[in-house]
C-alpha atoms as a PDB file:
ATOM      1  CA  UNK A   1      -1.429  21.856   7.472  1.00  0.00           C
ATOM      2  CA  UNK A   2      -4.956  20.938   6.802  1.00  0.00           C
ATOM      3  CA  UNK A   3      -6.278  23.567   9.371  1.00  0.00           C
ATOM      4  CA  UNK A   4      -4.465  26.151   7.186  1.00  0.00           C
ATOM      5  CA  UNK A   5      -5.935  24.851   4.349  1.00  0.00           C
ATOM      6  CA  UNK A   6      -9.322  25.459   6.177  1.00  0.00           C
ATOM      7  CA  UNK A   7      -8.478  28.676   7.527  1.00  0.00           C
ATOM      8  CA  UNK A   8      -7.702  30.239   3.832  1.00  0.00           C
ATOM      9  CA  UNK A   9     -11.111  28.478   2.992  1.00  0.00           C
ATOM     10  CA  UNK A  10     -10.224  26.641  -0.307  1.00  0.00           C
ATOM     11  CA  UNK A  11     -12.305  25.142  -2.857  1.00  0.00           C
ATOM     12  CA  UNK A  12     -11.005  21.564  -2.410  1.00  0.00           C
ATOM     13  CA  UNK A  13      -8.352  19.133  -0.895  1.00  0.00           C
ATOM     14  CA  UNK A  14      -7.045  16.449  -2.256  1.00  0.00           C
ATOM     15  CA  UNK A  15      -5.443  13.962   0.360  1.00  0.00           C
ATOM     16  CA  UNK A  16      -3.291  10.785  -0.339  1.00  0.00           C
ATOM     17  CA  UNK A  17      -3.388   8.377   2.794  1.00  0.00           C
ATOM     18  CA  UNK A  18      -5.822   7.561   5.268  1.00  0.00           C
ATOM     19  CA  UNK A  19      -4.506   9.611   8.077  1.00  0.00           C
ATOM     20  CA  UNK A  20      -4.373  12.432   5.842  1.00  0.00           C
ATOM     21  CA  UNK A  21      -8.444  12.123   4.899  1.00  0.00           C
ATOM     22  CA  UNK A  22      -8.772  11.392   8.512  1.00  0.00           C
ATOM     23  CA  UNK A  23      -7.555  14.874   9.971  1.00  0.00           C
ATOM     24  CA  UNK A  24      -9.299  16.332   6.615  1.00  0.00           C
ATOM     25  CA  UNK A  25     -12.318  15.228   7.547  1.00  0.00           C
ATOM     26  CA  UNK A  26     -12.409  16.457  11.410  1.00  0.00           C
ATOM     27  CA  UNK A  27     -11.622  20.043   9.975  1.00  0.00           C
ATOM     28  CA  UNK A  28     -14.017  20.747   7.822  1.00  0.00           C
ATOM     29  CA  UNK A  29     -17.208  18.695   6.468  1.00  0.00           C
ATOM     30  CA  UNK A  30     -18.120  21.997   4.028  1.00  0.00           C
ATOM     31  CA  UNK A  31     -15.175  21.672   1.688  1.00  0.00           C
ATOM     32  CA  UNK A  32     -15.037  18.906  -0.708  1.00  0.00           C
ATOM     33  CA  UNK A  33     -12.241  16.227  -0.175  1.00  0.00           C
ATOM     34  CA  UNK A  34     -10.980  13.665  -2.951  1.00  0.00           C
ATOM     35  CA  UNK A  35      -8.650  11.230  -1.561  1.00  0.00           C
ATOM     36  CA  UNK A  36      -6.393   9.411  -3.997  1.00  0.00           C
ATOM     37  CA  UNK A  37      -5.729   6.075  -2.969  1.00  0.00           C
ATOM     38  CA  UNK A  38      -7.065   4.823   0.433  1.00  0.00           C
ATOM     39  CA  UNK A  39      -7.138   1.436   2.008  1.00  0.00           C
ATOM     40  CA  UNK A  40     -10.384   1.246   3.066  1.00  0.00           C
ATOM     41  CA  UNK A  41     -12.696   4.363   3.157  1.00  0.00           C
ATOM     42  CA  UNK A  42     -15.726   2.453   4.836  1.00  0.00           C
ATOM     43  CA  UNK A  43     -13.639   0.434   7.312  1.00  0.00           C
ATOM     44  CA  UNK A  44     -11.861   3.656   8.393  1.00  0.00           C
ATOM     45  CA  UNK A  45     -15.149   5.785   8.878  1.00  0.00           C
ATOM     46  CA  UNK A  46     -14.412   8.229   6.104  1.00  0.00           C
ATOM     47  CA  UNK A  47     -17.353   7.621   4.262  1.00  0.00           C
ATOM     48  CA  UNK A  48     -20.463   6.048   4.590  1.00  0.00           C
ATOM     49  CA  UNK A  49     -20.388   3.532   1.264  1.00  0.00           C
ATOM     50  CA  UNK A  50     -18.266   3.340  -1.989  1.00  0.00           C
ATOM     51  CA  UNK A  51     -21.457   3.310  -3.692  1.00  0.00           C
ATOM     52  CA  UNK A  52     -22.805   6.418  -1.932  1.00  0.00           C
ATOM     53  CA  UNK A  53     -19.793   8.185   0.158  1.00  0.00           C
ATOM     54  CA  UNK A  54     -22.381  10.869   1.519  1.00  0.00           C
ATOM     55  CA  UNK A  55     -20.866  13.751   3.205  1.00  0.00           C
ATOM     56  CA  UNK A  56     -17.670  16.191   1.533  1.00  0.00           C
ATOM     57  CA  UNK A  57     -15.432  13.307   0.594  1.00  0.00           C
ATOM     58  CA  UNK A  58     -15.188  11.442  -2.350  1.00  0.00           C
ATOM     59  CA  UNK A  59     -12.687   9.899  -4.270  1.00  0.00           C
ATOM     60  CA  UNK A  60     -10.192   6.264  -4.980  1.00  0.00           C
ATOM     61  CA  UNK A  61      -9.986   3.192  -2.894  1.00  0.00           C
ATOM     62  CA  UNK A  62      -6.460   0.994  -3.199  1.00  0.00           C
ATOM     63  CA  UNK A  63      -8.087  -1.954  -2.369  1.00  0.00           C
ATOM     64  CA  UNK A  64      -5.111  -2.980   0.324  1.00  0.00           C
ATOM     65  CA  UNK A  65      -6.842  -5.444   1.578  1.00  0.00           C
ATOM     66  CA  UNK A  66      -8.490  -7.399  -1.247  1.00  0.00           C
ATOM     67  CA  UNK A  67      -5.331  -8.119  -3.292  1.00  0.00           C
ATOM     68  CA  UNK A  68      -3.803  -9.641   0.115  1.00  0.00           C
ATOM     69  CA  UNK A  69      -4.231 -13.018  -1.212  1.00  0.00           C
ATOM     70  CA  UNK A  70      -2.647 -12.479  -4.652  1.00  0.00           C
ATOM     71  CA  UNK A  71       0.529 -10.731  -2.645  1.00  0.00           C
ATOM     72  CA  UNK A  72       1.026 -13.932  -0.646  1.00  0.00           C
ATOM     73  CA  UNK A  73       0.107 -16.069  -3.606  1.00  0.00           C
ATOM     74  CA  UNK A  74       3.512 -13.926  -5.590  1.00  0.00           C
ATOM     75  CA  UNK A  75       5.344 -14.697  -3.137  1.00  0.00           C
ATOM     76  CA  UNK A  76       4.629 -18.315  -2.557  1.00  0.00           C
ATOM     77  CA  UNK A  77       5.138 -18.918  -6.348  1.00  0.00           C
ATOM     78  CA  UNK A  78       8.214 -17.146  -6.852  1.00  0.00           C
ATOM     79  CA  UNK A  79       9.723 -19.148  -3.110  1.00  0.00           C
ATOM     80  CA  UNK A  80       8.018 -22.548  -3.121  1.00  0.00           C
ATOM     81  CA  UNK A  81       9.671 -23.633  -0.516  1.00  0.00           C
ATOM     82  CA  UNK A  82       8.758 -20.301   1.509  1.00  0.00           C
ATOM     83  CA  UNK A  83       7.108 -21.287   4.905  1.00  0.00           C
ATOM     84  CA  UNK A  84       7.326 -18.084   7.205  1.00  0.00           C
ATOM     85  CA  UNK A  85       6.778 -14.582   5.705  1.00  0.00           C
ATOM     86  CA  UNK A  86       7.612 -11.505   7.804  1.00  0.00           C
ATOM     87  CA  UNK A  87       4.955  -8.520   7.627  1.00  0.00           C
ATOM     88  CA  UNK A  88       6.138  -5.368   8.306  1.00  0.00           C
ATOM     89  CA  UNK A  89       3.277  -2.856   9.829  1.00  0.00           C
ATOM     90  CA  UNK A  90       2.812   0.196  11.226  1.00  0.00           C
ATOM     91  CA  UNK A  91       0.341   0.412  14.190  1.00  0.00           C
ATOM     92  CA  UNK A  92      -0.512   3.950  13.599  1.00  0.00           C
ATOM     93  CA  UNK A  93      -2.090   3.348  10.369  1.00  0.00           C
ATOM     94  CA  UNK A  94      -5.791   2.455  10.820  1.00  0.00           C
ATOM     95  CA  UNK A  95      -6.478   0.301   8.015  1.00  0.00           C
ATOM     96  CA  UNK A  96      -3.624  -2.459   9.083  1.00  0.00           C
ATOM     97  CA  UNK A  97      -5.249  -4.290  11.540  1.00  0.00           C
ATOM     98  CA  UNK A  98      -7.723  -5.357   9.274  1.00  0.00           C
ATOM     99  CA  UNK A  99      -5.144  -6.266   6.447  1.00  0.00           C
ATOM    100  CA  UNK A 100      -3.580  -8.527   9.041  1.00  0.00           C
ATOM    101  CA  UNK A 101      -6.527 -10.327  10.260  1.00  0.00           C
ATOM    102  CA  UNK A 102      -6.483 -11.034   6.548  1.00  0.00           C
ATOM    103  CA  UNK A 103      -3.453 -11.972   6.035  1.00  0.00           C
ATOM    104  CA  UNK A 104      -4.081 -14.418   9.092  1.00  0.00           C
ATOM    105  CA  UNK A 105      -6.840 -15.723   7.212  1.00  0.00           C
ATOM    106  CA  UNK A 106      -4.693 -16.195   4.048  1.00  0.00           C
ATOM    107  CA  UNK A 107      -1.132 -17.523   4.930  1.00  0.00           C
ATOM    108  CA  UNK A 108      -2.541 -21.030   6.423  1.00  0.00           C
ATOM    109  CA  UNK A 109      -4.289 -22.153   3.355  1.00  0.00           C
ATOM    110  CA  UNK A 110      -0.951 -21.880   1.922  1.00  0.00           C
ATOM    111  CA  UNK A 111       1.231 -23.029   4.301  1.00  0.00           C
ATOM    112  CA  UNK A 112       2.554 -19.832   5.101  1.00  0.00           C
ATOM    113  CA  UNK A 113       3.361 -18.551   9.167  1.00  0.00           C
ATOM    114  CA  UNK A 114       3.049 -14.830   9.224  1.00  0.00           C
ATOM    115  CA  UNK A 115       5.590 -13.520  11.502  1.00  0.00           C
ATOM    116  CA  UNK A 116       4.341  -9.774  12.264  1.00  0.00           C
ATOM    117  CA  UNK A 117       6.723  -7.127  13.577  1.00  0.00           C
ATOM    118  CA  UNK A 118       5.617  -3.532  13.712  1.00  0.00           C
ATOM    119  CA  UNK A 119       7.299   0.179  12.972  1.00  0.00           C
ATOM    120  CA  UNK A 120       5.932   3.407  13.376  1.00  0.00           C
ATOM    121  CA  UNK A 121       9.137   5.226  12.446  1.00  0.00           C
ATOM    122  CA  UNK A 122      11.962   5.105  10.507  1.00  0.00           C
ATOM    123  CA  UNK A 123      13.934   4.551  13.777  1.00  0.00           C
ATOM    124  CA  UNK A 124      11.883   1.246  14.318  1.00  0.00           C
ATOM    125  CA  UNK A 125      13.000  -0.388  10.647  1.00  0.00           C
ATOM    126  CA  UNK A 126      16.286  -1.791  11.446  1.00  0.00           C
ATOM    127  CA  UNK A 127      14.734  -3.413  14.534  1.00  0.00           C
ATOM    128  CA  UNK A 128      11.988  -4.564  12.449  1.00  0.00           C
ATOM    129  CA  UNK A 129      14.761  -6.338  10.114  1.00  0.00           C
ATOM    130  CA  UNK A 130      16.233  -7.582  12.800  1.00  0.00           C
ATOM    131  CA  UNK A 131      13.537  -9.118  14.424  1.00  0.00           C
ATOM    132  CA  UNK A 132      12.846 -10.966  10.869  1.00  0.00           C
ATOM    133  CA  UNK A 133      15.874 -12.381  11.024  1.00  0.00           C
ATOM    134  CA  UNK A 134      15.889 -13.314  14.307  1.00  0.00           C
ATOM    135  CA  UNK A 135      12.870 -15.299  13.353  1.00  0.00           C
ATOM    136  CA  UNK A 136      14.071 -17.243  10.457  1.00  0.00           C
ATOM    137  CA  UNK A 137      11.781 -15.237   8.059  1.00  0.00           C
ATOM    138  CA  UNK A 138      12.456 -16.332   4.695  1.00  0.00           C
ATOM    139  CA  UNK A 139      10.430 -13.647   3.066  1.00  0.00           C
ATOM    140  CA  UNK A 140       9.001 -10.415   4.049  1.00  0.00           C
ATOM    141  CA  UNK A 141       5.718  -8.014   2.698  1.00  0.00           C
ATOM    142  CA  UNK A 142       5.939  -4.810   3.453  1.00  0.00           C
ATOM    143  CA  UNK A 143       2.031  -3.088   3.757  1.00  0.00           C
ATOM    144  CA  UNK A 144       1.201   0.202   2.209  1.00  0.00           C
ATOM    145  CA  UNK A 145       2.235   3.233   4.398  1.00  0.00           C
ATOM    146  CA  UNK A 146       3.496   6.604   3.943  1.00  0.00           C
ATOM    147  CA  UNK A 147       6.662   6.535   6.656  1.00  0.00           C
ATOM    148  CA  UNK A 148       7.449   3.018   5.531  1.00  0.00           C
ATOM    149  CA  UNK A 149       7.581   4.474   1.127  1.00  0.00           C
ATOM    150  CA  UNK A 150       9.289   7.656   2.483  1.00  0.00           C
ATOM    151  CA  UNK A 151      11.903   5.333   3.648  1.00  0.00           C
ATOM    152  CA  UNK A 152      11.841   3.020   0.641  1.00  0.00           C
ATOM    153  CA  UNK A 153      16.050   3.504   0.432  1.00  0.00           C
ATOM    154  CA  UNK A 154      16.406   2.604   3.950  1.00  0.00           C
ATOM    155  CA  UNK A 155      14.415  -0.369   3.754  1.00  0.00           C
ATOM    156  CA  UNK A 156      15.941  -1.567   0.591  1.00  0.00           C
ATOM    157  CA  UNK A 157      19.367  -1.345   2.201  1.00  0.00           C
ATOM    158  CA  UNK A 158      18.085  -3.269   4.980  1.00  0.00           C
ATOM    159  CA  UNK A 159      16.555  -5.965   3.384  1.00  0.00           C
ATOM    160  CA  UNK A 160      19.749  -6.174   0.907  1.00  0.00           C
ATOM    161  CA  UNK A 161      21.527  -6.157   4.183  1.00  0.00           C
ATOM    162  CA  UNK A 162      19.831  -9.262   5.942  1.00  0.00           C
ATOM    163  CA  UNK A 163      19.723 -10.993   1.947  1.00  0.00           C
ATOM    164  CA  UNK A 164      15.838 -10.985   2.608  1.00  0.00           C
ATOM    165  CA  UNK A 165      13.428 -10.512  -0.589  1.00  0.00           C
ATOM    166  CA  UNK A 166      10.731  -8.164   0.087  1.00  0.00           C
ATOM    167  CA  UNK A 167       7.269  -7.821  -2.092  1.00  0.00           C
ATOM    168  CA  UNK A 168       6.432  -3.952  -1.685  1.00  0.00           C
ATOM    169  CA  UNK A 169       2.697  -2.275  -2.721  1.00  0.00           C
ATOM    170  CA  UNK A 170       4.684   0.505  -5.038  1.00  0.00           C
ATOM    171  CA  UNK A 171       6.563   0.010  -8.426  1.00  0.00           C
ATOM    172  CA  UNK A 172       8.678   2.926  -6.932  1.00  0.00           C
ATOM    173  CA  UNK A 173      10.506   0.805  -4.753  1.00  0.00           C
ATOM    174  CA  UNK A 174      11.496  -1.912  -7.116  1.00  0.00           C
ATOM    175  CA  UNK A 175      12.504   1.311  -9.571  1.00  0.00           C
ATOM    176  CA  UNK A 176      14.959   1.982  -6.475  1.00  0.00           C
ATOM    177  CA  UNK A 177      16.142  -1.208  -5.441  1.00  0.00           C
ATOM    178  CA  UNK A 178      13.354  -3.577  -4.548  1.00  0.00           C
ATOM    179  CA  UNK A 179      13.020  -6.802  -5.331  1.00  0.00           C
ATOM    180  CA  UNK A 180       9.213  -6.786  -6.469  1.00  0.00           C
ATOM    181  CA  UNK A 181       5.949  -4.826  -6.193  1.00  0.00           C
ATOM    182  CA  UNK A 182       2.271  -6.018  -6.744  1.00  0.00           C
ATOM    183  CA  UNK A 183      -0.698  -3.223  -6.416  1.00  0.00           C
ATOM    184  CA  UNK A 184      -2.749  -0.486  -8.122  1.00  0.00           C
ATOM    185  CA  UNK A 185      -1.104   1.691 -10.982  1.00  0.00           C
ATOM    186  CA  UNK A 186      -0.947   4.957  -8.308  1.00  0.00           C
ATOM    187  CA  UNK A 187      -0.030   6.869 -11.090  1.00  0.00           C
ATOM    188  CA  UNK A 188      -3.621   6.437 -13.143  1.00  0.00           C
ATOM    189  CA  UNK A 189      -5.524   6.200  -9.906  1.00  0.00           C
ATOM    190  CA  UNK A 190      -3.907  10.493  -9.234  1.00  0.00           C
ATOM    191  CA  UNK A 191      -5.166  10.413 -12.782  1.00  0.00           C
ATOM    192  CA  UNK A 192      -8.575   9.542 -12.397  1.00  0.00           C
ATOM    193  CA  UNK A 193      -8.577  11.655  -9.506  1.00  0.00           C
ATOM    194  CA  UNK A 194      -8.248  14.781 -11.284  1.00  0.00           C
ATOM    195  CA  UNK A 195     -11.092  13.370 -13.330  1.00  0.00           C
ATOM    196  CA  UNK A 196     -13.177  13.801  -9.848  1.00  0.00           C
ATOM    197  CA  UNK A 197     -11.980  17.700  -9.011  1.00  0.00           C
ATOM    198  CA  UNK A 198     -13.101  18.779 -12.174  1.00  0.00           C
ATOM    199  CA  UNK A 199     -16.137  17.127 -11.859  1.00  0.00           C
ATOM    200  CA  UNK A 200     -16.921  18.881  -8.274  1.00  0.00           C
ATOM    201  CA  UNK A 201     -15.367  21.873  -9.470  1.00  0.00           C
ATOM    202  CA  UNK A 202     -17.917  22.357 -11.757  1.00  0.00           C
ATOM    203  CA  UNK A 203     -20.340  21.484  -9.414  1.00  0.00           C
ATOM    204  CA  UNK A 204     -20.539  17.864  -8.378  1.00  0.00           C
ATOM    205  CA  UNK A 205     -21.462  16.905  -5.092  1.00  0.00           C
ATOM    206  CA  UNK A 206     -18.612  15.143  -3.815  1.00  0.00           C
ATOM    207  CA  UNK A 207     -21.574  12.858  -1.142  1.00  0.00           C
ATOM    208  CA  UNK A 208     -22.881  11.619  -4.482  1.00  0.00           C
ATOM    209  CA  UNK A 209     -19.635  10.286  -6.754  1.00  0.00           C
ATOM    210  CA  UNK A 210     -19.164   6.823  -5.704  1.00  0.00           C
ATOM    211  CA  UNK A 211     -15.865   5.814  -4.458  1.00  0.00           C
ATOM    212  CA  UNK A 212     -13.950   4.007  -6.961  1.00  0.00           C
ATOM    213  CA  UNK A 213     -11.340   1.102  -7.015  1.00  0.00           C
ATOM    214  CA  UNK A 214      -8.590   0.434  -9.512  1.00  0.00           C
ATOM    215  CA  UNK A 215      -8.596  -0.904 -12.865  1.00  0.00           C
ATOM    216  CA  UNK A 216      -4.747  -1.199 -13.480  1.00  0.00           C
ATOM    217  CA  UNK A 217      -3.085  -3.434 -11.468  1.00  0.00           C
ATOM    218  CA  UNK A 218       0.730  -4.317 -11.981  1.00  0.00           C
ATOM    219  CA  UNK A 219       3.922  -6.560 -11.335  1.00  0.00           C
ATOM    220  CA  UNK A 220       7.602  -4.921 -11.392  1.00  0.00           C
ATOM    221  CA  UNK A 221      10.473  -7.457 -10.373  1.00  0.00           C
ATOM    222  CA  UNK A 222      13.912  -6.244 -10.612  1.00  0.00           C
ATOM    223  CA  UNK A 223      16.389  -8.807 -11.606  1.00  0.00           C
ATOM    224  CA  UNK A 224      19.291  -6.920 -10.480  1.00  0.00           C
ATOM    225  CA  UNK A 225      17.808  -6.817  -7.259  1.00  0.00           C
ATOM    226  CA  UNK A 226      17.536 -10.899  -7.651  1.00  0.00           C
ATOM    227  CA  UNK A 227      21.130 -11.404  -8.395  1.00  0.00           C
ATOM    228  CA  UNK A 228      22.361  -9.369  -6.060  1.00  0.00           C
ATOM    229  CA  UNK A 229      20.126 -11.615  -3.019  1.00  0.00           C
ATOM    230  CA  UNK A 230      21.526 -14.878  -5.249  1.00  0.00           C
ATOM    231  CA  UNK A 231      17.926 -16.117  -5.886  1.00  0.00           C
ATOM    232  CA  UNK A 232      16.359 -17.011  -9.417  1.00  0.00           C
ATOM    233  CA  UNK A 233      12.951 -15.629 -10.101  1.00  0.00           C
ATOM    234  CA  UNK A 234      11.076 -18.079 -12.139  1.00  0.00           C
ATOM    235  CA  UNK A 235      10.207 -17.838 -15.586  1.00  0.00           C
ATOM    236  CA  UNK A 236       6.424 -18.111 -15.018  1.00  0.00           C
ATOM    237  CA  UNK A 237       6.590 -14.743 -12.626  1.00  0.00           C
ATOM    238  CA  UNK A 238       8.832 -13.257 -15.126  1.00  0.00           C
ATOM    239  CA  UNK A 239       5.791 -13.841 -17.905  1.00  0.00           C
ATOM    240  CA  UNK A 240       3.340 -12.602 -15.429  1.00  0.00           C
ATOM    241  CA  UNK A 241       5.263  -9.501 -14.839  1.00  0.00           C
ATOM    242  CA  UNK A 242       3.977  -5.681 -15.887  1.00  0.00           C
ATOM    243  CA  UNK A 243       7.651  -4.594 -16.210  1.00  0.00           C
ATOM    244  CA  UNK A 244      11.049  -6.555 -15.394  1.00  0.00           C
ATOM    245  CA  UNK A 245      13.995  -4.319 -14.659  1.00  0.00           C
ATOM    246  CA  UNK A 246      17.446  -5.946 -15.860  1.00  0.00           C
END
């Protein structure tokens, strides 16, 4: 897709996801890229700072790995008595063996066992739950991906399956049946990208807009979701929360 892209030579691409920048960047480095919402764009060798991106690419970082701690903290408030969290992963994505190491780094401080289990299709997710279960996972965090929000039904009816609650990255998941989400507001972050096309449409050089992070951050907990798993979601996450679907 990208190489037709190329190959009709247009004036920009916007990209989502890492791998997508990725292959963007190995086909061209003349046409400007903005990418939308990226794990980490100096980790993965996209660009060559967020202050200074250099090169054809330009755009918004997620920050997947920084808000690690506050995920696991959510969790660990709403389940005090949680001791071993499941992470779902998917080896093909290049920024998740980072966001493991710190998740490592995290869980002990809090008492927390990581039990890691990884899926690089949708074929793999039932085996994934499985596995979770199989470990006495009380809990599991599911990191950002593409395959793993494509299949957001499949792993909702999983985990409401194996009675597991799951904290997701997306608000679009708990919309569909999650049980809560903590990340970025995607939705202003495609936004503020727009902001950054016009900007290089008129001109900009894409090597000189600094890569930006979010602003808006949110919590979505679905009650219905809570019932359904017979668990009570205390009042203090229930204050904390962006938006609380009953």
């Amino acid at each position: 897709m990208v190489a037709d892209l190329v190959q009709r030579k247009v004036d920009l691409i916007v990209v989502e996801t890492t791998a997508a920048t990725r292959e963007a960047k190995q086909a061209t480095s003349v046409i400007p890229i903005v990418m939308t919402s990226v794990a980490d764009p100096v980790g993965s060798g996209l660009v060559m700072s967020l202050s200074h991106p250099g090169g054809n690419i330009t755009g918004f970082s997620n920050m997947a790995s920084d808000i690690v701690g506050k995920r696991l903290q959510l969790l660990k408030d709403t389940f005090p008595g949680l001791a071993r969290v499941a992470v779902l992963w998917n080896p093909d994505t290049p920024p998740h063996a980072n966001i493991l190491q710190e998740i490592k780094s995290l869980a002990a401080p809090q008492s927390l066992e990581p039990i890691i289990v990884g899926a690089r299709t949708s074929q793999d997710l039932a085996l994934a739950i499985s596995a979770f279960k199989r470990s006495k996972a009380q809990a599991f965090y599911v990191l950002e991906d593409a395959i793993f929000f494509d299949n957001r039904a499949t792993l909702n009816k999983l985990a409401a399956h194996a009675r597991l609650p799951a904290m997701f990255a997306q608000r679009r998941v708990v919309e569909e049946g999650g049980l809560m989400s903590y990340g970025p507001d995607f939705l202003d972050l495609f936004h503020r990208s727009a902001g950054y096309v016009d900007k290089i449409l008129k001109g900009a050089n894409p090597g000189d807009l600094p890569v930006e992070q979010p602003t808006k951050f949110e919590l979505v907990v679905n009650l219905k979701t809570a019932k359904a798993l017979g668990i009570t979601i205390p009042e203090s996450i229930l204050l904390r929360a962006d938006e609380v679907i009953r």
